[in-house]
C-alpha atoms as a PDB file:
ATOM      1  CA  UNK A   1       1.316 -35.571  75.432  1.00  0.00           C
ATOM      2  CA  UNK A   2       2.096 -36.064  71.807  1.00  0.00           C
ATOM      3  CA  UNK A   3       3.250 -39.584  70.099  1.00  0.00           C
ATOM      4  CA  UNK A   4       6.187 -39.444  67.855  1.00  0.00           C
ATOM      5  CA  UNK A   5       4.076 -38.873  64.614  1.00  0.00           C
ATOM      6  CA  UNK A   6       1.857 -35.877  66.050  1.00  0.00           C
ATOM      7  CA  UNK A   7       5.342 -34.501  67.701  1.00  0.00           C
ATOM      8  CA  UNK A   8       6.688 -34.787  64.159  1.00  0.00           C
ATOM      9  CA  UNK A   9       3.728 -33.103  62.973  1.00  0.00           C
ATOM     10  CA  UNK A  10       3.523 -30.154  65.025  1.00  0.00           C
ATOM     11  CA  UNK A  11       7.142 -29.897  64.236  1.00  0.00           C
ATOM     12  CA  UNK A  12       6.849 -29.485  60.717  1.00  0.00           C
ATOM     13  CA  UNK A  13       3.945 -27.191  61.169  1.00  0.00           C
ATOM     14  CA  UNK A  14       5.983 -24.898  63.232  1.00  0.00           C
ATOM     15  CA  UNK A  15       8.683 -24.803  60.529  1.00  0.00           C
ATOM     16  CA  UNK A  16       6.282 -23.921  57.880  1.00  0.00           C
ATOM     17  CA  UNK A  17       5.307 -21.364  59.854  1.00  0.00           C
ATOM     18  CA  UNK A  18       8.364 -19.607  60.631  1.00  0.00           C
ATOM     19  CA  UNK A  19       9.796 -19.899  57.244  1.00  0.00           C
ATOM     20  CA  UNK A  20       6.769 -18.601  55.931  1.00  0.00           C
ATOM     21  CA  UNK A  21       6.896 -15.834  58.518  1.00  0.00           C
ATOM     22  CA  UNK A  22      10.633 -14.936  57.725  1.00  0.00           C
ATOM     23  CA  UNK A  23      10.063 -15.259  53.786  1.00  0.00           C
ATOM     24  CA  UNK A  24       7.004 -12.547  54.546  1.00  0.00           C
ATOM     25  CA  UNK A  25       9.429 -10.343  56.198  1.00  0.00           C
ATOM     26  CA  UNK A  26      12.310 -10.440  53.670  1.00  0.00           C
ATOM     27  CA  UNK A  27       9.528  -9.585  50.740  1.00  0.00           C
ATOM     28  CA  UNK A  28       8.270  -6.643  53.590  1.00  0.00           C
ATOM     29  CA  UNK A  29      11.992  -5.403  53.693  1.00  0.00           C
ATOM     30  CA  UNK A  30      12.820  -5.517  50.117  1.00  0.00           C
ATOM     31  CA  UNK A  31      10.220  -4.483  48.288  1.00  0.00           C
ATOM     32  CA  UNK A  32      10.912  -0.746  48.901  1.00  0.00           C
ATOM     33  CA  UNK A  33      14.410  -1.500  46.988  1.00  0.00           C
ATOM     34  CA  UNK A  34      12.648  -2.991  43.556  1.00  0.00           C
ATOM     35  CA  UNK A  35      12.850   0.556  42.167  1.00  0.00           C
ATOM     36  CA  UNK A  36      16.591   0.340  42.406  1.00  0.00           C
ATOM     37  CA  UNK A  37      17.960  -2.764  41.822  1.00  0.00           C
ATOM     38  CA  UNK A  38      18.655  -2.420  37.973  1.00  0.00           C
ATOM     39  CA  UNK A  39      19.278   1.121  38.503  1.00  0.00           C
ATOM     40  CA  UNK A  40      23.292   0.824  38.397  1.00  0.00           C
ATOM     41  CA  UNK A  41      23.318  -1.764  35.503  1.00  0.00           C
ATOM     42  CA  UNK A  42      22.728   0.916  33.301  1.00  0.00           C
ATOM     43  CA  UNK A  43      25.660   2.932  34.519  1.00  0.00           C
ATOM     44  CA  UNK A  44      28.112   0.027  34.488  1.00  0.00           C
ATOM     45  CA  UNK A  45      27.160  -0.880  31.457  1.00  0.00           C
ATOM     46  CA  UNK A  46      27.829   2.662  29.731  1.00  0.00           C
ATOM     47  CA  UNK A  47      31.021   3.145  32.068  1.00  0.00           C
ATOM     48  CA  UNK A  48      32.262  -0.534  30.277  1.00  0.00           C
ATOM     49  CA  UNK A  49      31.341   0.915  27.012  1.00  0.00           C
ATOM     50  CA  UNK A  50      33.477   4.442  27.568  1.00  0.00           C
ATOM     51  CA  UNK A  51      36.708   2.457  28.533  1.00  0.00           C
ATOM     52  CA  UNK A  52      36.380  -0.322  26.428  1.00  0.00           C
ATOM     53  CA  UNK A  53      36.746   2.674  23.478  1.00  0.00           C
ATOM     54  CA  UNK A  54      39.460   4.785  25.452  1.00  0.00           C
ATOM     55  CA  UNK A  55      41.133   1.554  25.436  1.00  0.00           C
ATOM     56  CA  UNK A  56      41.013   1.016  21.772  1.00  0.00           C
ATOM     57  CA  UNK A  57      41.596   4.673  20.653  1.00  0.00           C
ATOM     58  CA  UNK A  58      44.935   3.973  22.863  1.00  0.00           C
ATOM     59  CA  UNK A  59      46.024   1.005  21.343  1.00  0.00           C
ATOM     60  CA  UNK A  60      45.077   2.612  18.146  1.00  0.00           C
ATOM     61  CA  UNK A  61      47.414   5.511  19.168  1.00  0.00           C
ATOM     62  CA  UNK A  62      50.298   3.395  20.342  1.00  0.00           C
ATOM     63  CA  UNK A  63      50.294   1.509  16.775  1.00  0.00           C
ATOM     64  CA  UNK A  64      50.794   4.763  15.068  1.00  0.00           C
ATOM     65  CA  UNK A  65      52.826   5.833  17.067  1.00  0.00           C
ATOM     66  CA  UNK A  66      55.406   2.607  16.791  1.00  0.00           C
ATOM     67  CA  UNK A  67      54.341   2.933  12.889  1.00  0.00           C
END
């Protein structure tokens, strides 16, 4: 059988192992998405930018409006 340190040992290898094993498979499943992960920034960002102004041209409006 194993003593305490060797039990330890083996242990830790088999840890290593299966994180290394599940950090392989999370890089295998997400790589395909790299292409796409910025892709909506762009669209917020420009949808941010179209209200911010409607926004402004209606407070602009409004303090006409109350002169």
């Amino acid at each position: 059988m194993y003593t305490s340190n060797e039990y330890s040992a083996f242990q830790m290898d088999l840890k290593r192992e299966a994180l290394q094993t599940l950090q392989t498979s999370q890089d295998l499943l997400m790589n395909p998405f790299d292409a796409i992960l910025g892709l909506a920034d762009n669209f917020v960002q420009k949808y941010n930018n179209l209200f911010g102004l409607i926004k402004k041209i209606k407070s602009a409006y409004d303090t006409l409006k109350e002169g």
